[in-house]
Protein backbone atom coordinates (compact mmCIF):
# COMPACT_ATOMS: atom_id res chain seq x y z
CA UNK A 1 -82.18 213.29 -132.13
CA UNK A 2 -79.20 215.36 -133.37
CA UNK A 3 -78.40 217.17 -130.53
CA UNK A 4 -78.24 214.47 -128.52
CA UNK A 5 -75.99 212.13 -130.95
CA UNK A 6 -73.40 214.90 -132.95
CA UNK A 7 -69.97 215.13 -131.04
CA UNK A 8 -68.94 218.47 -131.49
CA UNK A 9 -65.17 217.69 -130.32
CA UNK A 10 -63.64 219.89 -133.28
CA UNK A 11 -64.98 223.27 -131.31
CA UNK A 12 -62.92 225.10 -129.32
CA UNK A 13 -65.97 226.22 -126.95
CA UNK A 14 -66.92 222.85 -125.75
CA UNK A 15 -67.13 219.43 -126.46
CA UNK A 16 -68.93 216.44 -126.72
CA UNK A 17 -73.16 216.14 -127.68
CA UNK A 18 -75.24 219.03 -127.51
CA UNK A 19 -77.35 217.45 -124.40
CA UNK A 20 -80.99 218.06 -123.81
CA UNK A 21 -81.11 221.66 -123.06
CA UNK A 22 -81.49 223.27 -126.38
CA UNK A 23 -83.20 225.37 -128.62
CA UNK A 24 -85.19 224.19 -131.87
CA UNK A 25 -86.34 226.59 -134.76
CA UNK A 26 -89.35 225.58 -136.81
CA UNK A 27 -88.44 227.35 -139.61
CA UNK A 28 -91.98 227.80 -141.62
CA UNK A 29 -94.71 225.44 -142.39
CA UNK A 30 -92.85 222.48 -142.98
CA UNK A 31 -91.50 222.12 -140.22
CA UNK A 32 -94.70 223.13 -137.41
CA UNK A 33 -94.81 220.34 -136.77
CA UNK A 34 -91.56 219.45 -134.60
CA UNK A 35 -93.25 221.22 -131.09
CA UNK A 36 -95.80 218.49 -131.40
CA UNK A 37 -93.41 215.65 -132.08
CA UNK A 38 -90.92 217.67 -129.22
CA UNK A 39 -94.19 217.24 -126.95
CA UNK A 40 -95.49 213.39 -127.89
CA UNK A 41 -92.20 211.51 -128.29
CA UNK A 42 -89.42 212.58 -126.39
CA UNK A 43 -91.03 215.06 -123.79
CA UNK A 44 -93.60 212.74 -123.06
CA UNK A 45 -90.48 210.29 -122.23
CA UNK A 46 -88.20 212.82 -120.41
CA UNK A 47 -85.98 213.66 -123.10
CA UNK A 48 -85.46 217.20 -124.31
CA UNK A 49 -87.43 218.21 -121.30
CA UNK A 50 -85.87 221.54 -120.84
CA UNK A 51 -86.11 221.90 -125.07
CA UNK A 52 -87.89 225.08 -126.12
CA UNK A 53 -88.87 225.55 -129.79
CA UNK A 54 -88.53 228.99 -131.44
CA UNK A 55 -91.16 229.28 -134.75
CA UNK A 56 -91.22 231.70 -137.55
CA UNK A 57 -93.44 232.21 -140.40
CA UNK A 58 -92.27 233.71 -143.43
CA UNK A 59 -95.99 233.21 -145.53
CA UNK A 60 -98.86 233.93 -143.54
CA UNK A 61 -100.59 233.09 -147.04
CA UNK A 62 -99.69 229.57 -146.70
CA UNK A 63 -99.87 227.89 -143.67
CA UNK A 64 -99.83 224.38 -144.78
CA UNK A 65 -103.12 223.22 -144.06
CA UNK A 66 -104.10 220.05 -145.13
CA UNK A 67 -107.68 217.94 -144.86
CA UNK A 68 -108.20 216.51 -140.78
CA UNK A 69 -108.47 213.08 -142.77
CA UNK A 70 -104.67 213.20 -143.18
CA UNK A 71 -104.12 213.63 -139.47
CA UNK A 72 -103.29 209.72 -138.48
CA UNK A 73 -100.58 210.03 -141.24
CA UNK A 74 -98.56 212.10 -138.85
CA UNK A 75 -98.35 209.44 -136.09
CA UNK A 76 -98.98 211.45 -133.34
CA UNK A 77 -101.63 211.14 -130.21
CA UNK A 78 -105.06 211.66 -131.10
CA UNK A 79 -105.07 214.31 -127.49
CA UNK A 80 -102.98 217.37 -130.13
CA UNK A 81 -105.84 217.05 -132.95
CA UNK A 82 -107.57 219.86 -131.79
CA UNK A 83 -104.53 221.58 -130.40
């Protein structure tokens, strides 16, 4: 919710929030997850709707699996399980 909350009055090339047309980088593993949460709780409400989501992967190795049992930990709909 950052961009939508952080004045940014101290820069010189604008001011005020970020808005809802940004860009968010999933920066590895640990954070894949944030297109799904993008999708289920704020595009799914009209927020961010414009929001694209750049992701990079730095260990193909690793890609943080973890057991389908832990999937209604992440509290998202059960529609992106096989996604």
């Amino acid at each position: 919710q950052a961009p939508l909350l952080l004045n940014l009055e101290n820069n010189t090339a604008f001011g005020g929030a970020y808005g809802d047309d940004v860009v968010f980088v999933a920066n590895d593993w640990h954070s894949a997850l944030v297109p799904a949460y993008l999708k289920s709780m704020y595009q799914s409400q009209g927020i961010y709707s414009q929001a694209k989501v750049g992701f990079c992967t730095h260990n193909i190795a690793y890609q943080g699996r973890f057991p389908a049992a832990n999937y209604g930990f992440l509290n998202l709909p059960e529609e992106l399980k096989e996604t």
